[in-house]
N, C-alpha and C. Protein backbone atom coordinates (compact mmCIF):
# COMPACT_ATOMS: atom_id res chain seq x y z
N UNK A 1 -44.46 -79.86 6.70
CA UNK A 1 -44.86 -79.30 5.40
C UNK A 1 -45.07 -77.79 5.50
N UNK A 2 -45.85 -77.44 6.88
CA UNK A 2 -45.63 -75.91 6.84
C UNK A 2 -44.57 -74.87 7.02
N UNK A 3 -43.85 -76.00 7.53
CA UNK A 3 -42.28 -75.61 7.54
C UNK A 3 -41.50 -75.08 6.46
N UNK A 4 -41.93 -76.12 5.63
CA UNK A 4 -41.38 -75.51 4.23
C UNK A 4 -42.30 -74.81 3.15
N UNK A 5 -43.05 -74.54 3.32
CA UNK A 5 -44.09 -73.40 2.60
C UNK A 5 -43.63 -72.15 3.35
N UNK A 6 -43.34 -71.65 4.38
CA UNK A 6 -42.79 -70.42 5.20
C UNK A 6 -41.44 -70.19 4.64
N UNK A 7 -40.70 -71.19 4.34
CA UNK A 7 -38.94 -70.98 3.92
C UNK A 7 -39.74 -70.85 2.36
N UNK A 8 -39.87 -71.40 1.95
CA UNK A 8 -40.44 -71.07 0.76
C UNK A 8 -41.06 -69.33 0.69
N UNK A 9 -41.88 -69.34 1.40
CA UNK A 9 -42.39 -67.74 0.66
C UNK A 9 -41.53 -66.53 0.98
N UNK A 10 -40.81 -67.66 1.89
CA UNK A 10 -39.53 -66.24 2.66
C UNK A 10 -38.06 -66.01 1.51
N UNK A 11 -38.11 -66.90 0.86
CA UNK A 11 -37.05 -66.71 0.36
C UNK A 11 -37.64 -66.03 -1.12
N UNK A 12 -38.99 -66.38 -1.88
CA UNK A 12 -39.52 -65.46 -2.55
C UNK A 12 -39.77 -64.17 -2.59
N UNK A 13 -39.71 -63.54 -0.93
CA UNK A 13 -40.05 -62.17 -0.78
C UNK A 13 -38.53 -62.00 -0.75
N UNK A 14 -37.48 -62.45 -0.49
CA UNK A 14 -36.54 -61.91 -0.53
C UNK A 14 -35.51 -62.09 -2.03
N UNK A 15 -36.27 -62.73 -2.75
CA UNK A 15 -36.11 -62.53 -4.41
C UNK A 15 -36.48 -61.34 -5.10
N UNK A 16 -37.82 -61.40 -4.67
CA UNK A 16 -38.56 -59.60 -5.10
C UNK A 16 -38.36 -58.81 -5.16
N UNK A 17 -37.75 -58.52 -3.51
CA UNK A 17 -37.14 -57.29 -2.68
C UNK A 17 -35.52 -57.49 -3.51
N UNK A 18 -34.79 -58.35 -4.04
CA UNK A 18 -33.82 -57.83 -4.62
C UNK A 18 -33.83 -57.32 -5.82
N UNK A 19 -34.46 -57.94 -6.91
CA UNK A 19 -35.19 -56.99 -8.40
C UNK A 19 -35.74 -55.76 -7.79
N UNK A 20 -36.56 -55.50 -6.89
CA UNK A 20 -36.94 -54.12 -6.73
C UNK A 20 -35.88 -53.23 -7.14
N UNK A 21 -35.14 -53.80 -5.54
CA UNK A 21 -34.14 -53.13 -5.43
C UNK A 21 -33.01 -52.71 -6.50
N UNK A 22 -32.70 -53.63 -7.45
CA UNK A 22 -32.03 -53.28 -8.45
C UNK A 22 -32.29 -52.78 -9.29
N UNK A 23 -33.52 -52.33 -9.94
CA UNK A 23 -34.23 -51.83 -11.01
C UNK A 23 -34.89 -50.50 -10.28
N UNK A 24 -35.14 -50.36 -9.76
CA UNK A 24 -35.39 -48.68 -8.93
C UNK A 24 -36.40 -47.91 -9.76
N UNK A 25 -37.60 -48.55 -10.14
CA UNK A 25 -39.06 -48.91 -10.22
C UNK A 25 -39.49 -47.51 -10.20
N UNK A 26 -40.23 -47.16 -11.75
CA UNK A 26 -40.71 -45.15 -11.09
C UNK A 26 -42.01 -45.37 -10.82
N UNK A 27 -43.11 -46.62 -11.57
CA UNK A 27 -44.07 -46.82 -10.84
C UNK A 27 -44.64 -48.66 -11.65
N UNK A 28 -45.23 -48.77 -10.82
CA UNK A 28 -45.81 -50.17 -11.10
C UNK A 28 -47.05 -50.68 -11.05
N UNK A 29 -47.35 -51.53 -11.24
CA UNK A 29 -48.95 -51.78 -11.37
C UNK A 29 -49.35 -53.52 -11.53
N UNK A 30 -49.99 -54.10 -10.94
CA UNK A 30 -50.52 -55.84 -11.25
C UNK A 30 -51.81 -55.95 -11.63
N UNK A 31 -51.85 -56.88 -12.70
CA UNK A 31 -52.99 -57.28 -12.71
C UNK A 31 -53.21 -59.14 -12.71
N UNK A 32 -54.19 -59.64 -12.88
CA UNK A 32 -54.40 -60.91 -12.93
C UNK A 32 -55.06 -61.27 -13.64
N UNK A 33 -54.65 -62.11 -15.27
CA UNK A 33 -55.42 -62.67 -16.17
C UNK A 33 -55.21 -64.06 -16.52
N UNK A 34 -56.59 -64.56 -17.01
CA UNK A 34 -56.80 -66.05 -17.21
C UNK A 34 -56.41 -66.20 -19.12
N UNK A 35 -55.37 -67.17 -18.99
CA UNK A 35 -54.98 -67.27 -20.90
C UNK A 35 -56.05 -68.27 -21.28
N UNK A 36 -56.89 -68.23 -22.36
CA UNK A 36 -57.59 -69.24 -22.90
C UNK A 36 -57.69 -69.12 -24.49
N UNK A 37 -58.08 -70.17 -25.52
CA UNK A 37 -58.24 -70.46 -26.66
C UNK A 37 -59.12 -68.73 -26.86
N UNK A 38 -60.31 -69.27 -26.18
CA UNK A 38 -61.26 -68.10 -26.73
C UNK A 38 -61.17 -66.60 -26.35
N UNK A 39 -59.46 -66.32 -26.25
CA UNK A 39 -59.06 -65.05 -26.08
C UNK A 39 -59.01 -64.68 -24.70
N UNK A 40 -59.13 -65.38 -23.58
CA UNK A 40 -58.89 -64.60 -22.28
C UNK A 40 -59.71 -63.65 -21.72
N UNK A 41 -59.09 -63.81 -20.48
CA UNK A 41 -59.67 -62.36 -19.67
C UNK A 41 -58.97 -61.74 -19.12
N UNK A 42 -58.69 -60.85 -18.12
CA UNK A 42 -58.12 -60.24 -17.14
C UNK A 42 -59.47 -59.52 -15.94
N UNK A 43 -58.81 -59.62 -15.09
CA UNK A 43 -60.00 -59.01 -14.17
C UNK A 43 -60.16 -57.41 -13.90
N UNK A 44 -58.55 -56.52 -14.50
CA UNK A 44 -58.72 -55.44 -14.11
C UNK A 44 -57.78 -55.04 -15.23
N UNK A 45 -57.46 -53.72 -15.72
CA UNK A 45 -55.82 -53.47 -16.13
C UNK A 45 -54.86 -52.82 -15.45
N UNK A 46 -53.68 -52.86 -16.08
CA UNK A 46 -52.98 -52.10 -15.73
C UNK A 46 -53.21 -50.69 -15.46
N UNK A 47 -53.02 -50.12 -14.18
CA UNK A 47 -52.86 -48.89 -13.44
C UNK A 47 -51.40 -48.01 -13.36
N UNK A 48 -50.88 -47.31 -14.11
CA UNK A 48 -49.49 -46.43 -13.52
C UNK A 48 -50.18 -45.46 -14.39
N UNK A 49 -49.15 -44.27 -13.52
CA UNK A 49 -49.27 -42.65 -13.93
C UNK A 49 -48.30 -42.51 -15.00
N UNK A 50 -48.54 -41.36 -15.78
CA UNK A 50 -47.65 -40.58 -16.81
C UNK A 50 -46.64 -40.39 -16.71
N UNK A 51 -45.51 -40.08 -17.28
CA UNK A 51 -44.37 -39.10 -17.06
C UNK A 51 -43.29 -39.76 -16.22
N UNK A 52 -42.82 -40.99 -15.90
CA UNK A 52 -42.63 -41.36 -15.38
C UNK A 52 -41.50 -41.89 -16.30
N UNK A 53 -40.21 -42.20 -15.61
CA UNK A 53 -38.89 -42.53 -16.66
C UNK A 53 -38.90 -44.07 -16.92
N UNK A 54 -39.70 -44.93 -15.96
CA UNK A 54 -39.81 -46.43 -15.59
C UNK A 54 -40.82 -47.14 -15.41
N UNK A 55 -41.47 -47.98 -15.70
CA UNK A 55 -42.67 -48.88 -15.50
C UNK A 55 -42.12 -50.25 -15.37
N UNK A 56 -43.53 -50.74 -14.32
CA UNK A 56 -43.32 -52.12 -13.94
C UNK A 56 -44.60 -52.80 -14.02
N UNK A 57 -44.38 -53.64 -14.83
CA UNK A 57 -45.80 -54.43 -14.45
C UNK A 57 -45.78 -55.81 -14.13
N UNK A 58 -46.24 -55.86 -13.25
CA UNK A 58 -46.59 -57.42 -12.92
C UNK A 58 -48.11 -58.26 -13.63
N UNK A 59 -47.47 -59.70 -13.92
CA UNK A 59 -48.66 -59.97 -14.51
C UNK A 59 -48.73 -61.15 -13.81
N UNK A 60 -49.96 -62.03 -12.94
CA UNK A 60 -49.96 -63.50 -12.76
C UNK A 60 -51.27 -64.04 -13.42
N UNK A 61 -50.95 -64.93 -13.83
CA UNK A 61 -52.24 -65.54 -14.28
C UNK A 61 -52.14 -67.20 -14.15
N UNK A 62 -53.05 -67.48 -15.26
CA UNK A 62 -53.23 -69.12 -15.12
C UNK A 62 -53.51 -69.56 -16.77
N UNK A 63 -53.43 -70.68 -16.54
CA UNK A 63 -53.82 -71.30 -18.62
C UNK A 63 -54.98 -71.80 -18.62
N UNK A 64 -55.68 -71.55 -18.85
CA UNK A 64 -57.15 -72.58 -19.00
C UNK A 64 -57.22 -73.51 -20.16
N UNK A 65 -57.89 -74.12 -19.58
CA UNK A 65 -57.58 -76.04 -20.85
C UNK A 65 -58.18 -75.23 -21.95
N UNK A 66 -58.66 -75.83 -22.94
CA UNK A 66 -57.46 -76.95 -23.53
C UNK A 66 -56.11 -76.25 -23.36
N UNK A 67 -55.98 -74.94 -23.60
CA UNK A 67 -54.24 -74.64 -24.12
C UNK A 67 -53.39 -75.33 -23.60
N UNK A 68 -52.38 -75.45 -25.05
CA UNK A 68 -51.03 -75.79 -24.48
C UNK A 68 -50.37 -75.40 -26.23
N UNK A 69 -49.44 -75.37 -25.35
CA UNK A 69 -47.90 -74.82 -26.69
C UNK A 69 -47.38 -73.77 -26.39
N UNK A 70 -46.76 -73.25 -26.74
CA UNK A 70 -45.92 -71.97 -27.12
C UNK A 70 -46.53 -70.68 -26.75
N UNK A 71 -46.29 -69.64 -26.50
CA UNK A 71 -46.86 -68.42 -26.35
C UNK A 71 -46.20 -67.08 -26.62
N UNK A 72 -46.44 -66.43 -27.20
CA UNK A 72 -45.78 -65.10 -27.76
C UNK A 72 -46.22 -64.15 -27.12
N UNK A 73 -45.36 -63.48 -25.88
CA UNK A 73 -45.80 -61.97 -25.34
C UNK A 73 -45.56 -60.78 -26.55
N UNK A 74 -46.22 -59.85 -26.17
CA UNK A 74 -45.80 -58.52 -26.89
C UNK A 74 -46.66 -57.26 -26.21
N UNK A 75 -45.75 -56.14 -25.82
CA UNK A 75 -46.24 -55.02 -25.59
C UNK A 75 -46.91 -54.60 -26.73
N UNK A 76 -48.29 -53.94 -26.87
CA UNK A 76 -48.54 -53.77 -28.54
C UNK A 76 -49.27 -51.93 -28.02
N UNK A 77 -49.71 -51.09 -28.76
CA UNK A 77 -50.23 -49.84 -28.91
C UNK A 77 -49.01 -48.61 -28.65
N UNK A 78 -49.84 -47.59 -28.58
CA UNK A 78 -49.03 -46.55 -28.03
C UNK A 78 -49.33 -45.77 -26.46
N UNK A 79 -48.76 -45.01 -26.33
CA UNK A 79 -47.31 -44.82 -26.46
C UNK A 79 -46.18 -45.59 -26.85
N UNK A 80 -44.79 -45.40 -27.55
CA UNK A 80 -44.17 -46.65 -28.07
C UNK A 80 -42.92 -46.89 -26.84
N UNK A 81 -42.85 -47.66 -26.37
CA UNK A 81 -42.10 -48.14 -25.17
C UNK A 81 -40.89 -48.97 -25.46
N UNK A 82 -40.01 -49.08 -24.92
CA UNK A 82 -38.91 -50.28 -24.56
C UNK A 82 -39.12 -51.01 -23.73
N UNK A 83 -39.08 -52.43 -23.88
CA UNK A 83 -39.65 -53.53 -22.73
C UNK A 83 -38.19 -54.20 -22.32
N UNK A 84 -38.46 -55.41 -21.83
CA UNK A 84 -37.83 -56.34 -21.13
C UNK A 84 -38.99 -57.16 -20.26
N UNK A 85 -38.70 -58.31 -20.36
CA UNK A 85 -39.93 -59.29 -20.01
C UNK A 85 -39.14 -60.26 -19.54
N UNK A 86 -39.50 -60.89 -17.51
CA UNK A 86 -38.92 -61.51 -16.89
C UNK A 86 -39.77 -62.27 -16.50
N UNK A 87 -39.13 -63.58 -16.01
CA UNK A 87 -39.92 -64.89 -15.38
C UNK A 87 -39.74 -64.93 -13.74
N UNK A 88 -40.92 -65.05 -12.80
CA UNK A 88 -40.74 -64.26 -11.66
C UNK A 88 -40.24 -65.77 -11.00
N UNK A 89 -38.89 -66.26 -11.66
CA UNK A 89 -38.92 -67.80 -11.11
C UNK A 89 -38.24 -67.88 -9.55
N UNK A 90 -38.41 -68.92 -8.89
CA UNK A 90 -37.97 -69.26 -7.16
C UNK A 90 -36.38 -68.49 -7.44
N UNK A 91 -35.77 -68.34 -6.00
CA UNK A 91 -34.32 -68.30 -6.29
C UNK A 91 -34.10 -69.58 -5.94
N UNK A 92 -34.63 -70.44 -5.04
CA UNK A 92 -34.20 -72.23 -5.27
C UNK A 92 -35.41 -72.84 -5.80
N UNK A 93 -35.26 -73.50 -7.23
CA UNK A 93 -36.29 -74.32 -7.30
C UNK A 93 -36.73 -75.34 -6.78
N UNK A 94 -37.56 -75.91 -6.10
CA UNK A 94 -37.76 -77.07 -5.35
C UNK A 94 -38.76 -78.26 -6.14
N UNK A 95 -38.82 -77.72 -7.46
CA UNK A 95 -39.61 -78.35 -8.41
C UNK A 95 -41.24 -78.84 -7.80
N UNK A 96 -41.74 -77.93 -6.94
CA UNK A 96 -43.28 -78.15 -6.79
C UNK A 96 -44.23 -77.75 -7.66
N UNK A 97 -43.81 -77.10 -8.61
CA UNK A 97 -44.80 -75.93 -9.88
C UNK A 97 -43.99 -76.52 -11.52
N UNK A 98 -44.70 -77.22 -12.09
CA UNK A 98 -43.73 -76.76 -13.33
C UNK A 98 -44.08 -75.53 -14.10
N UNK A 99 -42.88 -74.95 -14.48
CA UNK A 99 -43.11 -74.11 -15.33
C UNK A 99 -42.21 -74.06 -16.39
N UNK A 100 -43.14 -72.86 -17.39
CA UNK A 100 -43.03 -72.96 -18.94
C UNK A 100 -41.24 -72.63 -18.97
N UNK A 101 -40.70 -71.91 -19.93
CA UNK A 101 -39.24 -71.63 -19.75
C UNK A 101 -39.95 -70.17 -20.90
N UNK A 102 -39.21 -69.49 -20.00
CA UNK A 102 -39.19 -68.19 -21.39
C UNK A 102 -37.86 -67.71 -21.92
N UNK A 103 -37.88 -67.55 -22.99
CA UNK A 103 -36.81 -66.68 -23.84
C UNK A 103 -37.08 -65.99 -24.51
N UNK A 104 -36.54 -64.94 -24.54
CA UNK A 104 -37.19 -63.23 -24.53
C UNK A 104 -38.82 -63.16 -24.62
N UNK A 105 -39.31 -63.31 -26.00
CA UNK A 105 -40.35 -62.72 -25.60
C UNK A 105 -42.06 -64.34 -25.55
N UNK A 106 -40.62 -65.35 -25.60
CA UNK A 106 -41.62 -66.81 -25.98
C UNK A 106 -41.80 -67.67 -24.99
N UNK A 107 -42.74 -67.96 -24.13
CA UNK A 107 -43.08 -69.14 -23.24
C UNK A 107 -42.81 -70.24 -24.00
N UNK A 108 -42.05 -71.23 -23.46
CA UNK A 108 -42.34 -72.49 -24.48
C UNK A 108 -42.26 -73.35 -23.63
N UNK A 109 -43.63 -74.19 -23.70
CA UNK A 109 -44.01 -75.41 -23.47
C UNK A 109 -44.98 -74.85 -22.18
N UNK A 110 -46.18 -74.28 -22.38
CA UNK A 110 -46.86 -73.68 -22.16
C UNK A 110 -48.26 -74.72 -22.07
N UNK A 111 -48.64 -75.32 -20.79
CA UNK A 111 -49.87 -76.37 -20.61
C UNK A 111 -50.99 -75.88 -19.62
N UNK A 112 -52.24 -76.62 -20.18
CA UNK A 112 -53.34 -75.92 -18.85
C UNK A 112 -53.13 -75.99 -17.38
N UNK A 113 -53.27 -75.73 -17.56
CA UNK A 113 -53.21 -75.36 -15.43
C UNK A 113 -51.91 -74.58 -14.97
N UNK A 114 -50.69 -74.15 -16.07
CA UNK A 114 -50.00 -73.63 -15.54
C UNK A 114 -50.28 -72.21 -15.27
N UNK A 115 -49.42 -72.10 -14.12
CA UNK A 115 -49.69 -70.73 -13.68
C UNK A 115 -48.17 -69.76 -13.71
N UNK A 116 -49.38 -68.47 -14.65
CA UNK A 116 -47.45 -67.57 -14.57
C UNK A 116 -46.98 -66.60 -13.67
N UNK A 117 -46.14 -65.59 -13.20
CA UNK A 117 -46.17 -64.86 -12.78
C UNK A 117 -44.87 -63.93 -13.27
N UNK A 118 -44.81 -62.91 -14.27
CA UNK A 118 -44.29 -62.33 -15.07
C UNK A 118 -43.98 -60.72 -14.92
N UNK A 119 -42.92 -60.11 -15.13
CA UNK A 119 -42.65 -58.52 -14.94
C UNK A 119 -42.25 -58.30 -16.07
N UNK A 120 -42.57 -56.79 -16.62
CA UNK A 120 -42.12 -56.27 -17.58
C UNK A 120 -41.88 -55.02 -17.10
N UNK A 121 -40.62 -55.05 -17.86
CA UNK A 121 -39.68 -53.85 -17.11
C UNK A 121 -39.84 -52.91 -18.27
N UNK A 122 -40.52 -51.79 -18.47
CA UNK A 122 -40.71 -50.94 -19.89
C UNK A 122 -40.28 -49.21 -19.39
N UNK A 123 -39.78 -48.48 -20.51
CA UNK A 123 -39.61 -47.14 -20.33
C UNK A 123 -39.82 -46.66 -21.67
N UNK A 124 -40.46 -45.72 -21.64
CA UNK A 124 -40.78 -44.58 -22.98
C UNK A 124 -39.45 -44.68 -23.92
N UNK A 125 -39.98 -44.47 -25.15
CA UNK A 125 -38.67 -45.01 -26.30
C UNK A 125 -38.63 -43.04 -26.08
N UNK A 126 -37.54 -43.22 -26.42
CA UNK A 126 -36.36 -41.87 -26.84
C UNK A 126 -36.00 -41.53 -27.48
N UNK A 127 -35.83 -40.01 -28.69
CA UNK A 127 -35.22 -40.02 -29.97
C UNK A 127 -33.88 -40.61 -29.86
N UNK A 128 -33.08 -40.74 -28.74
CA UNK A 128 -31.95 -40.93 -28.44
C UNK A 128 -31.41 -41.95 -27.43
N UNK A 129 -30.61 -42.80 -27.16
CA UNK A 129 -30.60 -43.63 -26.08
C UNK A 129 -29.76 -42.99 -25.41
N UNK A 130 -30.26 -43.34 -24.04
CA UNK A 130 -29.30 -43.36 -22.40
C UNK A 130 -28.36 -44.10 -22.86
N UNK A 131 -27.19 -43.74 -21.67
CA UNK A 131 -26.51 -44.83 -21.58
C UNK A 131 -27.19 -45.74 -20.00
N UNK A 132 -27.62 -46.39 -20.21
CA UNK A 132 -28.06 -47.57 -18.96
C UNK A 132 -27.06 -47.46 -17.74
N UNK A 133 -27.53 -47.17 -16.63
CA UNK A 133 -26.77 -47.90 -15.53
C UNK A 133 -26.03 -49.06 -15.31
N UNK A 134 -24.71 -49.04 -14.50
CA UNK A 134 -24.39 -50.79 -14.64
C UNK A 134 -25.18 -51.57 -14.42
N UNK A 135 -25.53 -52.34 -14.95
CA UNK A 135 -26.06 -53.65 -14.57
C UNK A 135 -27.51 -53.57 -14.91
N UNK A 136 -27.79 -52.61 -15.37
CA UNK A 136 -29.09 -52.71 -16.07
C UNK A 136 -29.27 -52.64 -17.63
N UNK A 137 -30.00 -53.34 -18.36
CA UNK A 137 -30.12 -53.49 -20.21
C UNK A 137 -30.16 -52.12 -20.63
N UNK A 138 -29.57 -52.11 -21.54
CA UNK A 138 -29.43 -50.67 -22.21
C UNK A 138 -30.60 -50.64 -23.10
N UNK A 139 -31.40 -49.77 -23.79
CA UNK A 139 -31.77 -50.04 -24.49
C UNK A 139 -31.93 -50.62 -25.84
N UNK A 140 -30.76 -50.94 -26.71
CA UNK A 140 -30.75 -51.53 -27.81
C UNK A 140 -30.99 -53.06 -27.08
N UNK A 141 -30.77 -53.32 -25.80
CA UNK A 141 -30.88 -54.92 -25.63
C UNK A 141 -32.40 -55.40 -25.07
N UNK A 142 -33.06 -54.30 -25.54
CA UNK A 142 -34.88 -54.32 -24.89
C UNK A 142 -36.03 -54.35 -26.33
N UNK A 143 -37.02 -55.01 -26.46
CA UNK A 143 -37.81 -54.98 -27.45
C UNK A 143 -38.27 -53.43 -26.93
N UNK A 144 -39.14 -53.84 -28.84
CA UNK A 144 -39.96 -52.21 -28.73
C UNK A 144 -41.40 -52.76 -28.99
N UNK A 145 -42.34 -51.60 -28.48
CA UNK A 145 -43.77 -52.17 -28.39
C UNK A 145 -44.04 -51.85 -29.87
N UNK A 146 -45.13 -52.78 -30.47
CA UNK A 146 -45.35 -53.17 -31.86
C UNK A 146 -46.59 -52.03 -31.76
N UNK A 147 -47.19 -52.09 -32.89
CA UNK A 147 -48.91 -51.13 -33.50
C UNK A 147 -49.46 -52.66 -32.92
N UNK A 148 -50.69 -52.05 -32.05
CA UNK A 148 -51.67 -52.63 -31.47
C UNK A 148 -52.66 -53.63 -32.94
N UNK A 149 -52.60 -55.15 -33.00
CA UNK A 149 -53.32 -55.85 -34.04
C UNK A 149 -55.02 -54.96 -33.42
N UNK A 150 -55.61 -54.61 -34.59
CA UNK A 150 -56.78 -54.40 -34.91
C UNK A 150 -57.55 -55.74 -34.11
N UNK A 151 -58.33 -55.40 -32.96
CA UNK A 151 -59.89 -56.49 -32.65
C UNK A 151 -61.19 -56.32 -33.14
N UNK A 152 -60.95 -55.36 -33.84
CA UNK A 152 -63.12 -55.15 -34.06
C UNK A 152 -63.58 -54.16 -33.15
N UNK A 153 -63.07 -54.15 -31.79
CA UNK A 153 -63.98 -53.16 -30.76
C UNK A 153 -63.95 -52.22 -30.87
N UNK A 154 -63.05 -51.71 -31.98
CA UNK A 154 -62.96 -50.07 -32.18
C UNK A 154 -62.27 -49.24 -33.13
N UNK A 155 -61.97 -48.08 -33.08
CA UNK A 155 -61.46 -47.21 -34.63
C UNK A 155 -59.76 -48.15 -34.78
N UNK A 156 -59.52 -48.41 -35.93
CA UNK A 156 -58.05 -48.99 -36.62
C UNK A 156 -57.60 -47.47 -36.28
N UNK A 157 -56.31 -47.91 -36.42
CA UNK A 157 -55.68 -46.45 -35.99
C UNK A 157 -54.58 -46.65 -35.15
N UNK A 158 -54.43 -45.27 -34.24
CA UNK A 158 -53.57 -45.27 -33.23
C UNK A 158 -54.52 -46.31 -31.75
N UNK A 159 -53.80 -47.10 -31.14
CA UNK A 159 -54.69 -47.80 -30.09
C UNK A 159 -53.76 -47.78 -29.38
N UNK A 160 -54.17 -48.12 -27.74
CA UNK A 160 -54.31 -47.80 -26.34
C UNK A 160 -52.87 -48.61 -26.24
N UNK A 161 -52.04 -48.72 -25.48
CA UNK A 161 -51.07 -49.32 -25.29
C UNK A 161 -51.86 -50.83 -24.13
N UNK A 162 -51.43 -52.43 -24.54
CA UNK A 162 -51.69 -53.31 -24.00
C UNK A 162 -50.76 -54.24 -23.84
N UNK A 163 -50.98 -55.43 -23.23
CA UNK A 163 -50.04 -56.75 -23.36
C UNK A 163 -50.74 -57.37 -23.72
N UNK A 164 -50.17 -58.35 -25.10
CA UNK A 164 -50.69 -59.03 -25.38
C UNK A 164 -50.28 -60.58 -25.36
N UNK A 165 -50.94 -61.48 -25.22
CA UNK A 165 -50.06 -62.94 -25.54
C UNK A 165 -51.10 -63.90 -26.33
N UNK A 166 -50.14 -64.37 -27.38
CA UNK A 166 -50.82 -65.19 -28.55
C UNK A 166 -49.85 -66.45 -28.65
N UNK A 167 -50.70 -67.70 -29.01
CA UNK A 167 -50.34 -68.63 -29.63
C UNK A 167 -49.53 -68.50 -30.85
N UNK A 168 -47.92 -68.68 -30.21
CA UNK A 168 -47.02 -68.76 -31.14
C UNK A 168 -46.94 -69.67 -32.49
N UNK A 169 -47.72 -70.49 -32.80
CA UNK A 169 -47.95 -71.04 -33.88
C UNK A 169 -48.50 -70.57 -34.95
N UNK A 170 -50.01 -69.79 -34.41
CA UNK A 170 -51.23 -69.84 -35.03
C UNK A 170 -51.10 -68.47 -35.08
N UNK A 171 -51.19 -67.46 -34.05
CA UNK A 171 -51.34 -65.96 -33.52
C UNK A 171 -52.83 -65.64 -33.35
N UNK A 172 -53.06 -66.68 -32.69
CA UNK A 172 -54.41 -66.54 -31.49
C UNK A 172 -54.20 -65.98 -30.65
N UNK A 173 -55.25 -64.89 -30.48
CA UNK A 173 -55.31 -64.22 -29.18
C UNK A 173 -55.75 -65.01 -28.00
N UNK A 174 -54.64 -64.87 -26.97
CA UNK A 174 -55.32 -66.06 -25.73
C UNK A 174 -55.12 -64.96 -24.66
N UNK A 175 -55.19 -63.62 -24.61
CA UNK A 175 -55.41 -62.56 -23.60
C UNK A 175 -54.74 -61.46 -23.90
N UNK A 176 -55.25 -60.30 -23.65
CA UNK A 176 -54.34 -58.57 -23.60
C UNK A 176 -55.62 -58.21 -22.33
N UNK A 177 -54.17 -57.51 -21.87
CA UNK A 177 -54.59 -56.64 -20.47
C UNK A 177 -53.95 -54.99 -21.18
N UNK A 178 -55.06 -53.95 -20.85
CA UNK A 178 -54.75 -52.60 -21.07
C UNK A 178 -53.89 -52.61 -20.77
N UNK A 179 -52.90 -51.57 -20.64
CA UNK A 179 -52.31 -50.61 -19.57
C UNK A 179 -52.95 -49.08 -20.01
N UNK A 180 -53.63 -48.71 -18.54
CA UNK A 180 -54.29 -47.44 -18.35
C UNK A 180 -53.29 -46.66 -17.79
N UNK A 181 -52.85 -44.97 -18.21
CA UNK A 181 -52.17 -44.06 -17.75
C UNK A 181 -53.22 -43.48 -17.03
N UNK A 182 -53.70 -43.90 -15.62
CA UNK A 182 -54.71 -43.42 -15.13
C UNK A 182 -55.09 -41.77 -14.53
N UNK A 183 -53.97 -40.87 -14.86
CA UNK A 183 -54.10 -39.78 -14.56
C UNK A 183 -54.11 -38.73 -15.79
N UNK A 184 -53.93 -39.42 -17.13
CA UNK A 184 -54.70 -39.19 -18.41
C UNK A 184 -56.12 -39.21 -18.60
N UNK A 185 -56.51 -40.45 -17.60
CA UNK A 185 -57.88 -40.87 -18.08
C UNK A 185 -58.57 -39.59 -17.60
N UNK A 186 -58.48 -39.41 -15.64
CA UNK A 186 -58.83 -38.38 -15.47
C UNK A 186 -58.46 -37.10 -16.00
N UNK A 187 -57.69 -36.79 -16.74
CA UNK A 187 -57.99 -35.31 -16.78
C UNK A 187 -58.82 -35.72 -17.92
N UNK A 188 -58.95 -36.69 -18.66
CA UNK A 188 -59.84 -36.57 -20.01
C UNK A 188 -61.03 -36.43 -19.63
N UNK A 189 -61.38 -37.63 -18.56
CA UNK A 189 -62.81 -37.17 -18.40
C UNK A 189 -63.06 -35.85 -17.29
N UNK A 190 -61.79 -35.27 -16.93
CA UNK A 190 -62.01 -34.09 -16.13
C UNK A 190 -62.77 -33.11 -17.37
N UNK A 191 -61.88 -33.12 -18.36
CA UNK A 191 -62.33 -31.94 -19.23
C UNK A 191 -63.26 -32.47 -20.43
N UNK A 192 -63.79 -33.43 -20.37
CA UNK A 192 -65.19 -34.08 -20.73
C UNK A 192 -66.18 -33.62 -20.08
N UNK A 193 -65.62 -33.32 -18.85
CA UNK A 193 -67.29 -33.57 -17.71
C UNK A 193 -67.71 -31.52 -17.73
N UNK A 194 -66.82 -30.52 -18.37
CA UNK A 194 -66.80 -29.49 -17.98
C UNK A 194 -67.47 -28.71 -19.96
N UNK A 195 -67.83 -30.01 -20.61
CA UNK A 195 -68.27 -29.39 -22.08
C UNK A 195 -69.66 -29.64 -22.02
């Protein structure tokens, strides 16, 4: 059995290491959040710097009961971004995990205890499009991040850029994780701390 948990994680790192490799990553960042009815958590957010032509984020989490059904990702706030949203599935499945099936931006068939592990491949929207590298989505074939839904915690308006995922039925919030441009934050509170 440990035999095959080692071929197993070996052939996962060498799944990874080929998306890296093909997508040529300007910076990235993970976090880990729990999906639930009563809106979720995450334990940390997203971390990448500014200015950067490419973002990656990794997301793993888990479903907490009751949920189950459907699930709707969406990049939501600003800055306004181009996404792409991938399923970090085996390159051989050996059917030990079930998991949900996604298409573009919808988990479906989404039950407690499953666990996800998800990338979103995003870059700053452009008055103008690139033309894409071979073999990578151009942008007309990538969503765009939506205006952040209003929670209560703060001014309506322009809001923070996050991920969000809701119950595709209903549009329950069952978790958003920030994404922090963490070398914004500091200079903000650099030139906060100097008034």
């Amino acid at each position: 059995m440990l035999r095959w948990k080692t071929i197993l994680i070996f052939i996962l790192a060498v799944g990874i290491s080929c998306v890296a490799a093909a997508y040529r990553f300007g910076d990235s960042a993970h976090a880990i959040g729990m999906l639930s009815a009563d809106g979720g958590k995450a334990r940390h957010p997203f971390k990448i710097k500014s200015g950067k032509n490419g973002y990656t984020l990794i997301m793993t989490g888990i479903v907490l009961p009751p949920y189950q059904g459907d699930v709707r990702i969406a990049l939501e706030g600003s800055p306004v971004m181009n996404y792409r949203i991938y399923d970090s599935k085996p390159v051989i499945d050996l059917g030990i995990h079930r998991r949900p099936e996604l298409d573009g931006n919808i988990l479906h068939g989404v039950q407690s205890g499953d666990r996800l592990a998800l990338w979103l491949v995003m870059k700053p929207q452009s008055a103008y499009d690139l033309e894409a590298p071979s073999g990578e989505p151009s942008d007309t074939d990538m969503l765009s991040s939506e205006p952040a839904q209003p929670d209560g915690d703060g001014p309506t308006g322009q809001q923070p850029l996050k991920l969000s995922f809701y119950a595709a039925n209903s549009g329950q919030k069952l978790l958003q994780i920030p994404v922090v441009f963490a070398d914004l934050q500091q200079e903000g509170g650099a030139h906060g701390s100097h008034h």
